[in-house]
ModelCIF file with pLDDT and N, C-alpha, C, O atoms, coordinates in Angstrom:
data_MODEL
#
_entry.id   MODEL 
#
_entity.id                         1 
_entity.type                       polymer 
_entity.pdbx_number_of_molecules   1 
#
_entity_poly.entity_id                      1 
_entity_poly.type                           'polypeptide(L)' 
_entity_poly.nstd_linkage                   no 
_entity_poly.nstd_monomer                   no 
_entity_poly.pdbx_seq_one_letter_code       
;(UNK)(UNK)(UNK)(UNK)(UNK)(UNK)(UNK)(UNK)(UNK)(UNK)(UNK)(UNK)(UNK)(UNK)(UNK)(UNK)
(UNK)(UNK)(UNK)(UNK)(UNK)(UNK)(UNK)(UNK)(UNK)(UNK)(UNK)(UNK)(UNK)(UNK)(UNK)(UNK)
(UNK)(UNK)(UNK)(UNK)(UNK)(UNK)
;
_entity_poly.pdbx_seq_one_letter_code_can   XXXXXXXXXXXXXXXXXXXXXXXXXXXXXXXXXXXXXX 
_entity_poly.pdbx_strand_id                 A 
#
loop_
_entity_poly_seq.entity_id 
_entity_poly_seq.num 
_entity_poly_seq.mon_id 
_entity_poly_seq.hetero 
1 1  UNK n 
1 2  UNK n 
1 3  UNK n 
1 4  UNK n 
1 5  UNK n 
1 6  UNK n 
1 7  UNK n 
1 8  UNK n 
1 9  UNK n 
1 10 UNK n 
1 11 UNK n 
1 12 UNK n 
1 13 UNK n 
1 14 UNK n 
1 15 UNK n 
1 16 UNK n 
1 17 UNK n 
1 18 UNK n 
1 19 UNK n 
1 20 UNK n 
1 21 UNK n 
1 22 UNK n 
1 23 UNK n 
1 24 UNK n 
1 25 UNK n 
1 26 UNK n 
1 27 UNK n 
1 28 UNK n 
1 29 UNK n 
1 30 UNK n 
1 31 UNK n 
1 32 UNK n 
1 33 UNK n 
1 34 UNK n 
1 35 UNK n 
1 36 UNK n 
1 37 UNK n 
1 38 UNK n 
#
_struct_asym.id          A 
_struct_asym.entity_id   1 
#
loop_
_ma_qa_metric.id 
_ma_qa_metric.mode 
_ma_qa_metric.name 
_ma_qa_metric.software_group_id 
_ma_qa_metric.type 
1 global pLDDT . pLDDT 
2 local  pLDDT . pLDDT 
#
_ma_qa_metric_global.metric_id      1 
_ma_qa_metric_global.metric_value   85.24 
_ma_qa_metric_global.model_id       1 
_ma_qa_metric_global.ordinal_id     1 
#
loop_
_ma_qa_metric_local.label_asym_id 
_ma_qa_metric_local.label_comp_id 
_ma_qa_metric_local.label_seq_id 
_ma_qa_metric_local.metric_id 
_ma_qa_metric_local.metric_value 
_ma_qa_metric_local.model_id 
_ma_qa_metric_local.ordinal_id 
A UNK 1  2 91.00 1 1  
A UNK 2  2 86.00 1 2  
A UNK 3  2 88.00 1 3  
A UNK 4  2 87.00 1 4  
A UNK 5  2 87.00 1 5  
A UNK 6  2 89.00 1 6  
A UNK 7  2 92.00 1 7  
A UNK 8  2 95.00 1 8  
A UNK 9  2 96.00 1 9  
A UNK 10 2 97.00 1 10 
A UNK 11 2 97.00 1 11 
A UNK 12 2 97.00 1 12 
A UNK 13 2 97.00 1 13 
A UNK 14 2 97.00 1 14 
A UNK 15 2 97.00 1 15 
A UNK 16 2 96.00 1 16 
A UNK 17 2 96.00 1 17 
A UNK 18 2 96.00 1 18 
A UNK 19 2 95.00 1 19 
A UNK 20 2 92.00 1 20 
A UNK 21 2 93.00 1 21 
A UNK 22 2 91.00 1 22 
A UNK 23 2 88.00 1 23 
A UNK 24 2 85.00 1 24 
A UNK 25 2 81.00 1 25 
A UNK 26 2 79.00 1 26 
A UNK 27 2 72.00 1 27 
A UNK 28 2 59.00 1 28 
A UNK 29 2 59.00 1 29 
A UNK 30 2 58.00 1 30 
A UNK 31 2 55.00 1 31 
A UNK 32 2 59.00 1 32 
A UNK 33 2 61.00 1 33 
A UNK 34 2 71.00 1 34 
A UNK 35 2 80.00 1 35 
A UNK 36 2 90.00 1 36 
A UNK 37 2 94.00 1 37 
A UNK 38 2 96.00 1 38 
#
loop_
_atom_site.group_PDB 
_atom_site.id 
_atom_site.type_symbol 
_atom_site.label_atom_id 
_atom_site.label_alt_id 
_atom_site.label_comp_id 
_atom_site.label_asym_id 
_atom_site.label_entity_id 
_atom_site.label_seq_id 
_atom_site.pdbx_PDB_ins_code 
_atom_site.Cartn_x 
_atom_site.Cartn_y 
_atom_site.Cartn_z 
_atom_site.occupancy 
_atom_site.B_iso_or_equiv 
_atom_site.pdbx_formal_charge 
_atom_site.auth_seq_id 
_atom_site.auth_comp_id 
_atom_site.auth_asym_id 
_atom_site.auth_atom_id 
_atom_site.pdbx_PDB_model_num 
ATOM 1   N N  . UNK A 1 1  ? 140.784 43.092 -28.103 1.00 91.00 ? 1  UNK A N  1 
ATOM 2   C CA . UNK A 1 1  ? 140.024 43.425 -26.881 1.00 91.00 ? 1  UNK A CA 1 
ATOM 3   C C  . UNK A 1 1  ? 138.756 44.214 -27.165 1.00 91.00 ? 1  UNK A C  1 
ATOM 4   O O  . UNK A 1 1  ? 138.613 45.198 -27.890 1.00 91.00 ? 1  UNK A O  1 
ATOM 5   N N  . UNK A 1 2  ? 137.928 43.598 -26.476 1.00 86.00 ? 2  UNK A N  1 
ATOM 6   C CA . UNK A 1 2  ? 136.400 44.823 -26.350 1.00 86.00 ? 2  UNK A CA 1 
ATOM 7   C C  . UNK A 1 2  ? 135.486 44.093 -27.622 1.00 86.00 ? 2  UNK A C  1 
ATOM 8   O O  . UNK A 1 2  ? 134.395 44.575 -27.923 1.00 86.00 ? 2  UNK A O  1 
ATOM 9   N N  . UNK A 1 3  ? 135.978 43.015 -28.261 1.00 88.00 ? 3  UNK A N  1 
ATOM 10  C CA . UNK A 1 3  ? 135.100 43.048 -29.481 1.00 88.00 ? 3  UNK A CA 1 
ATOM 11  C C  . UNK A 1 3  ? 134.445 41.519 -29.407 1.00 88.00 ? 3  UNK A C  1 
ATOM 12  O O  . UNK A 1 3  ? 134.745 40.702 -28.538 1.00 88.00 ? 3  UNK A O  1 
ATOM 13  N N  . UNK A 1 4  ? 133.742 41.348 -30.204 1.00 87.00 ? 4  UNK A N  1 
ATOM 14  C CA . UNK A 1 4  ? 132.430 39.712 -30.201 1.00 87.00 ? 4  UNK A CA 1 
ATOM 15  C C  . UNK A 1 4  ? 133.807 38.753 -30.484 1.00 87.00 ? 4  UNK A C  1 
ATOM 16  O O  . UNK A 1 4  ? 134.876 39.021 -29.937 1.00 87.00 ? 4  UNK A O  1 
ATOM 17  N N  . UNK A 1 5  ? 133.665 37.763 -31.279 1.00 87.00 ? 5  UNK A N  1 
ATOM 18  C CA . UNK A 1 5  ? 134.236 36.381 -32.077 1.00 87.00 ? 5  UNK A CA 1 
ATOM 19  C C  . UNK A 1 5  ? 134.651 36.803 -33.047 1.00 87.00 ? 5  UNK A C  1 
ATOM 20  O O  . UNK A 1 5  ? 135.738 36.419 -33.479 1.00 87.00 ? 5  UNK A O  1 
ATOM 21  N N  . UNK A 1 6  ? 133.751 37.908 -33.806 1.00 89.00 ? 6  UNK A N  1 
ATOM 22  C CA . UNK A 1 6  ? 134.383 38.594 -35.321 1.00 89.00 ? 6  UNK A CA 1 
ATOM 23  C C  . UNK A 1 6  ? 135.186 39.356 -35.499 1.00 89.00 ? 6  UNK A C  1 
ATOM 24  O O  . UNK A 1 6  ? 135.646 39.633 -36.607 1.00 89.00 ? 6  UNK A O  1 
ATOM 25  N N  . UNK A 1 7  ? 135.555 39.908 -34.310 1.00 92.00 ? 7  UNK A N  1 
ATOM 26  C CA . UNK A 1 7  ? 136.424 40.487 -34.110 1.00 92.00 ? 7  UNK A CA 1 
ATOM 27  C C  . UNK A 1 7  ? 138.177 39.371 -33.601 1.00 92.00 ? 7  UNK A C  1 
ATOM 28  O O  . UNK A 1 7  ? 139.195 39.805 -33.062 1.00 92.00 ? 7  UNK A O  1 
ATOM 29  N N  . UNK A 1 8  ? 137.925 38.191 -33.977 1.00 95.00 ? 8  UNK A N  1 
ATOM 30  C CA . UNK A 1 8  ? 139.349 37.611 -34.187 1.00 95.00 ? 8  UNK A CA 1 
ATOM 31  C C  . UNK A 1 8  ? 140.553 38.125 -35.468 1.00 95.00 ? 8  UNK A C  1 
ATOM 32  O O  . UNK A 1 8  ? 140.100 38.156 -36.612 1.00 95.00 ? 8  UNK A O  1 
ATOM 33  N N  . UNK A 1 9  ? 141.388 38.345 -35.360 1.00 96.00 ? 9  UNK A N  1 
ATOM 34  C CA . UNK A 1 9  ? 142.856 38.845 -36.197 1.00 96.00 ? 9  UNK A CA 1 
ATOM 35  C C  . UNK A 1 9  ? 142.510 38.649 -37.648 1.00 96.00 ? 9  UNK A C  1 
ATOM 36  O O  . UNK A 1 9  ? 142.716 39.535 -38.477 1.00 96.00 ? 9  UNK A O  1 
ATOM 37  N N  . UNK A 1 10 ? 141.875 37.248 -38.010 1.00 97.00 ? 10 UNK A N  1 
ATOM 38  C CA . UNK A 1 10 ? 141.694 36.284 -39.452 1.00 97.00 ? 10 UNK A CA 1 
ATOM 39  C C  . UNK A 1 10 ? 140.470 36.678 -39.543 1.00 97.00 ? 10 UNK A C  1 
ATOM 40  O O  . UNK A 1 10 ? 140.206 36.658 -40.745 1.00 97.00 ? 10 UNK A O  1 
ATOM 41  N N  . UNK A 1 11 ? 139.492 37.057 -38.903 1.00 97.00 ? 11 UNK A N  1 
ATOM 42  C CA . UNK A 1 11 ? 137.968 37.700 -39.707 1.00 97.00 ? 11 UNK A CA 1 
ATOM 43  C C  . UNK A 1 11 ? 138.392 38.864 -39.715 1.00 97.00 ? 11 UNK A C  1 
ATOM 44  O O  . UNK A 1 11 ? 137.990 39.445 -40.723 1.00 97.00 ? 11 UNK A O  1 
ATOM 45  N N  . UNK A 1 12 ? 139.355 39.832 -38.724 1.00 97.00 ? 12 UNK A N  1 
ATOM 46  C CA . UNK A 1 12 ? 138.879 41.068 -39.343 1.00 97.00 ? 12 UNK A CA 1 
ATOM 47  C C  . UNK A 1 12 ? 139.544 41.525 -40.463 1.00 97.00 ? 12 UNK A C  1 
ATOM 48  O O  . UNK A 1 12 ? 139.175 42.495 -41.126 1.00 97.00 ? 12 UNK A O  1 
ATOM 49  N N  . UNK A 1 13 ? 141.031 40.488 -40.804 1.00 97.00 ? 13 UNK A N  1 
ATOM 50  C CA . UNK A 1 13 ? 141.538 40.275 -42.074 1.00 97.00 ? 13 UNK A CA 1 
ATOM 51  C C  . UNK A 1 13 ? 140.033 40.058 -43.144 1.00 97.00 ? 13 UNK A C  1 
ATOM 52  O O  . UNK A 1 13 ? 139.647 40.615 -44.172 1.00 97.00 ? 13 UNK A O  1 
ATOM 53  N N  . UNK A 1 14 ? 139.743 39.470 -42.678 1.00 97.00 ? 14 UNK A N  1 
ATOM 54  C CA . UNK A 1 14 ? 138.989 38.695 -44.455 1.00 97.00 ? 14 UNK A CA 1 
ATOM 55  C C  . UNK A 1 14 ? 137.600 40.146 -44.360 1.00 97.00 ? 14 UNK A C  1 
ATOM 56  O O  . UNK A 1 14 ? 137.041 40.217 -45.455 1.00 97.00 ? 14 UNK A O  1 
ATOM 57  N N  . UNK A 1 15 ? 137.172 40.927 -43.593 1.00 97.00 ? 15 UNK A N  1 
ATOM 58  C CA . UNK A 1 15 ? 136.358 42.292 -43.430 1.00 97.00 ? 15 UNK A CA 1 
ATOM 59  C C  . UNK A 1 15 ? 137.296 43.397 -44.808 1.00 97.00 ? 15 UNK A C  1 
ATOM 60  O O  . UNK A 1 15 ? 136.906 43.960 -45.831 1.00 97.00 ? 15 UNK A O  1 
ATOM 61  N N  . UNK A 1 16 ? 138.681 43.268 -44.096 1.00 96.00 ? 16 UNK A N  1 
ATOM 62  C CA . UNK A 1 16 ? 139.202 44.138 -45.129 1.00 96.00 ? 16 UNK A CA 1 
ATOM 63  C C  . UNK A 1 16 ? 139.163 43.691 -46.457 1.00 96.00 ? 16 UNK A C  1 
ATOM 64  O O  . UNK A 1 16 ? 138.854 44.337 -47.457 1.00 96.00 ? 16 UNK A O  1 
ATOM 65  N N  . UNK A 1 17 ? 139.463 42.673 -46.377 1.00 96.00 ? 17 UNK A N  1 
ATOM 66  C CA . UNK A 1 17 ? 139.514 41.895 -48.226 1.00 96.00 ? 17 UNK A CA 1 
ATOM 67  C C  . UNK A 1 17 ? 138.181 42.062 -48.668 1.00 96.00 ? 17 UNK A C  1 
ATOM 68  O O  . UNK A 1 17 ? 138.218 42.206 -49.890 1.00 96.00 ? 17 UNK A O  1 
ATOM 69  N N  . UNK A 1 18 ? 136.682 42.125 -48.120 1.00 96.00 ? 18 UNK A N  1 
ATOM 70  C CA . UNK A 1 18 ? 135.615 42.365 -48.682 1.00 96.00 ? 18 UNK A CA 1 
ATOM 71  C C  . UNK A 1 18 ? 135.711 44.225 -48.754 1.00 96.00 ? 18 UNK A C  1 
ATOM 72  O O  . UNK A 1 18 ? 135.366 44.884 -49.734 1.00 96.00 ? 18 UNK A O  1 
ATOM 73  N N  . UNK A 1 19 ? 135.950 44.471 -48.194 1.00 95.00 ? 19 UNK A N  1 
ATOM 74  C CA . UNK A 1 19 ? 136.134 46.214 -48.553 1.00 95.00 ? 19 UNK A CA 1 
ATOM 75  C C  . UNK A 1 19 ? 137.057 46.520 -49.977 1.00 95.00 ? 19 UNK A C  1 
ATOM 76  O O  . UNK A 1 19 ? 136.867 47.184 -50.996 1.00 95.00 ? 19 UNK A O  1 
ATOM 77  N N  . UNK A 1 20 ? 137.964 45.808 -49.549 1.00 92.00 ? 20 UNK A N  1 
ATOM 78  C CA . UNK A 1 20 ? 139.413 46.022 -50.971 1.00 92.00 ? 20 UNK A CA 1 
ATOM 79  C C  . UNK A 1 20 ? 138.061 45.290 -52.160 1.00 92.00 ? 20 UNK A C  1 
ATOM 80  O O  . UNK A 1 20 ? 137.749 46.117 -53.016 1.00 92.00 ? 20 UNK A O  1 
ATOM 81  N N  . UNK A 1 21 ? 137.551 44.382 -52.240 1.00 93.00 ? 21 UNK A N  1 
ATOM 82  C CA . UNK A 1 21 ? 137.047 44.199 -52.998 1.00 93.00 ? 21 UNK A CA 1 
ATOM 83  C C  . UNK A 1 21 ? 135.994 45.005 -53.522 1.00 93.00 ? 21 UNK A C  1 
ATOM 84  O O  . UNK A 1 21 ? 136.130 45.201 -54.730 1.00 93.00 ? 21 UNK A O  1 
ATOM 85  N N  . UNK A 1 22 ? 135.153 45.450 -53.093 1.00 91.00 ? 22 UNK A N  1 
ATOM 86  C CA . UNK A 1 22 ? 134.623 46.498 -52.757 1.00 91.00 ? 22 UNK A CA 1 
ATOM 87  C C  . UNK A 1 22 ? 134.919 47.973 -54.275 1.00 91.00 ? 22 UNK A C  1 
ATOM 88  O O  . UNK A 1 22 ? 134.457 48.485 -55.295 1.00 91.00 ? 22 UNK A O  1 
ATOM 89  N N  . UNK A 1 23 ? 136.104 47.958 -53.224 1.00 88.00 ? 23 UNK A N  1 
ATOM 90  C CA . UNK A 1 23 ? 136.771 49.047 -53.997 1.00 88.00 ? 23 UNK A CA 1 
ATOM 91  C C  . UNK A 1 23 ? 137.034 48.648 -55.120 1.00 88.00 ? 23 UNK A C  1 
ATOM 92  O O  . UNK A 1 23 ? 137.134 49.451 -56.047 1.00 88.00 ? 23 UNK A O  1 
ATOM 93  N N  . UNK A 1 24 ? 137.170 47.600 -55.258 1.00 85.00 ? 24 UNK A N  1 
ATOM 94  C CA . UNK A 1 24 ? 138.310 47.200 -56.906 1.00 85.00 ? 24 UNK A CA 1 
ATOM 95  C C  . UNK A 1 24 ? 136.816 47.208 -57.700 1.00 85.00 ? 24 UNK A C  1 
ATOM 96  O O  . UNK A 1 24 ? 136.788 47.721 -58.819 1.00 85.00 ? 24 UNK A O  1 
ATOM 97  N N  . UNK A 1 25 ? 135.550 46.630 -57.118 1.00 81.00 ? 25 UNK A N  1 
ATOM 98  C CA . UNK A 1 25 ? 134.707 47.005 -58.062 1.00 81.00 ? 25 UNK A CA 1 
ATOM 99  C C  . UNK A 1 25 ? 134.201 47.995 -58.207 1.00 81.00 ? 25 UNK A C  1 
ATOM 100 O O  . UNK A 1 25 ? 133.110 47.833 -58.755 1.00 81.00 ? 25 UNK A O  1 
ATOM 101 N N  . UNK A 1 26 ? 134.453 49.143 -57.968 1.00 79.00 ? 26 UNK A N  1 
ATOM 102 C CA . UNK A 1 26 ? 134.044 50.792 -58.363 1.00 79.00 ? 26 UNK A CA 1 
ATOM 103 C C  . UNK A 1 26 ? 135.064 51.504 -58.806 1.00 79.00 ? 26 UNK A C  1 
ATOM 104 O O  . UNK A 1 26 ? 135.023 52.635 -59.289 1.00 79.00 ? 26 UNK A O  1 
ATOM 105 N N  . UNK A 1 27 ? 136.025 50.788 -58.625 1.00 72.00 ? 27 UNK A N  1 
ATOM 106 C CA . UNK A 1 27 ? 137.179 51.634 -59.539 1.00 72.00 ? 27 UNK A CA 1 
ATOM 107 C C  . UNK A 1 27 ? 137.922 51.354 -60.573 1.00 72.00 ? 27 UNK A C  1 
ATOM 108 O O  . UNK A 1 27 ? 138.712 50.416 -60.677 1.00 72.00 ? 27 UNK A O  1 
ATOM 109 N N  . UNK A 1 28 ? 137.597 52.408 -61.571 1.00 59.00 ? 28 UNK A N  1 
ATOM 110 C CA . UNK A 1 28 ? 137.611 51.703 -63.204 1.00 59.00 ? 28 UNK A CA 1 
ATOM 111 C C  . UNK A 1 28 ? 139.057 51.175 -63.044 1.00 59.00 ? 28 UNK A C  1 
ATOM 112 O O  . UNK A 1 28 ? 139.091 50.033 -63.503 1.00 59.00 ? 28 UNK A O  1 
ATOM 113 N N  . UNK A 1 29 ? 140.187 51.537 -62.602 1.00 59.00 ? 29 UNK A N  1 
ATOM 114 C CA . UNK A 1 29 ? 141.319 51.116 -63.133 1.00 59.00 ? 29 UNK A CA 1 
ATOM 115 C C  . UNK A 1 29 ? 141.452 49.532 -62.491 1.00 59.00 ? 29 UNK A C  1 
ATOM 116 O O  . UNK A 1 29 ? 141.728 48.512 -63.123 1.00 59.00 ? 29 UNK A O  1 
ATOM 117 N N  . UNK A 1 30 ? 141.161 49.666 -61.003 1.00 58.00 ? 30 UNK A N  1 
ATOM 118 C CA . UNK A 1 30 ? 140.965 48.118 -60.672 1.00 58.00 ? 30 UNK A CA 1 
ATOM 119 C C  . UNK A 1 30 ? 139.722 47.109 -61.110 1.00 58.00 ? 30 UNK A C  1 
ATOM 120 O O  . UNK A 1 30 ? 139.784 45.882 -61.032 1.00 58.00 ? 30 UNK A O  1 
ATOM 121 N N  . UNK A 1 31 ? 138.773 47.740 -61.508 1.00 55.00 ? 31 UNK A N  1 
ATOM 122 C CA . UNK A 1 31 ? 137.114 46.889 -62.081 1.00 55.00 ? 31 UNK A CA 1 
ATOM 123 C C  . UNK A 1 31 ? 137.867 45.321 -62.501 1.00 55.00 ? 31 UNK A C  1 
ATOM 124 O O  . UNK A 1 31 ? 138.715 45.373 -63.392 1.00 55.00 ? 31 UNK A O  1 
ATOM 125 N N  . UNK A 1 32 ? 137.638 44.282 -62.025 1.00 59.00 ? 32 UNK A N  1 
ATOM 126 C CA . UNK A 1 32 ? 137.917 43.066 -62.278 1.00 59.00 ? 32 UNK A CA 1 
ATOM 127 C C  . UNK A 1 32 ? 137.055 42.248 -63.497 1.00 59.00 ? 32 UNK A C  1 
ATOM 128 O O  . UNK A 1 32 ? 136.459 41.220 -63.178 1.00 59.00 ? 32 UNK A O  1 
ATOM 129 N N  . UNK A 1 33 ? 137.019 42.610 -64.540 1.00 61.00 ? 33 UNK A N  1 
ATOM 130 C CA . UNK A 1 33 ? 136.023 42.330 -65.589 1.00 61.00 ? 33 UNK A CA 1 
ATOM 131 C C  . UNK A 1 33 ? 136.356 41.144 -66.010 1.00 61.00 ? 33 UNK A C  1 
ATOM 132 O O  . UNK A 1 33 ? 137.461 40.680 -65.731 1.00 61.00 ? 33 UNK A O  1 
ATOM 133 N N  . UNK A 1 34 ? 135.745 40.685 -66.509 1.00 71.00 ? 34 UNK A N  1 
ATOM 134 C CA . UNK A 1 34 ? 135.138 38.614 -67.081 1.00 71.00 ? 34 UNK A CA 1 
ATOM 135 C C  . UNK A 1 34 ? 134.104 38.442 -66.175 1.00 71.00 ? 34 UNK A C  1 
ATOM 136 O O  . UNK A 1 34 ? 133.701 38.949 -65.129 1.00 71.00 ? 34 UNK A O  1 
ATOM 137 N N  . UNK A 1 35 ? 133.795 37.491 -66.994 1.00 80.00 ? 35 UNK A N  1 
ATOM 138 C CA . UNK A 1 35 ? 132.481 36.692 -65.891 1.00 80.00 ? 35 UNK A CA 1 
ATOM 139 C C  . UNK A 1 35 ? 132.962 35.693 -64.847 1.00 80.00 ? 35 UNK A C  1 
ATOM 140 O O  . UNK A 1 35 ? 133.990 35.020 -64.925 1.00 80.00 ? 35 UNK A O  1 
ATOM 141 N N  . UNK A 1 36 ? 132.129 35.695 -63.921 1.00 90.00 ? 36 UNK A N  1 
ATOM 142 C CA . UNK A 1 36 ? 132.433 35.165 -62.572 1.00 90.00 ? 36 UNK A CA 1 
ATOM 143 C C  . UNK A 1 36 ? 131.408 34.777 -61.920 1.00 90.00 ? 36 UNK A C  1 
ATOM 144 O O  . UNK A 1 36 ? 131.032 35.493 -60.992 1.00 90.00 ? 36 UNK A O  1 
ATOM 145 N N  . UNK A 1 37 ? 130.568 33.356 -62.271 1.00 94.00 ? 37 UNK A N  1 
ATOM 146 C CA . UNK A 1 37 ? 129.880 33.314 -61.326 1.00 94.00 ? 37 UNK A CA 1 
ATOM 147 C C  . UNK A 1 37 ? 129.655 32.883 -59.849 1.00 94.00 ? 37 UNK A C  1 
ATOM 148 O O  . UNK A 1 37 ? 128.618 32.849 -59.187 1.00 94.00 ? 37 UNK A O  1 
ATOM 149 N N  . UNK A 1 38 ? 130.677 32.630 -59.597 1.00 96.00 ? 38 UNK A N  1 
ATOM 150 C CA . UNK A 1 38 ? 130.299 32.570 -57.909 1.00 96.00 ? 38 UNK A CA 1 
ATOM 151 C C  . UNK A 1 38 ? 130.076 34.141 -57.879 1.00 96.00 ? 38 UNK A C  1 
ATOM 152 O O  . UNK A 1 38 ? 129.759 34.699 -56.829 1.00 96.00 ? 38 UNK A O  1 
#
């Protein structure tokens, strides 16, 4: 309630997964290292 389209259940899921990601790349113990280019 109260929010646009992006605010559906499954985007604001995939909002958190760009944050968790986020995090995993600033934090040495999670840092996801190899190459990756996408």
């Amino acid at each position: 309630p109260n929010l646009t389209f992006a605010g559906r259940p499954a985007l604001l899921l995939a909002l958190a997964l760009f944050a968790w990601w986020m995090l995993a790349r600033l934090s040495a113990p999670l840092l996801m290292v190899g190459p990756q280019p996408l």
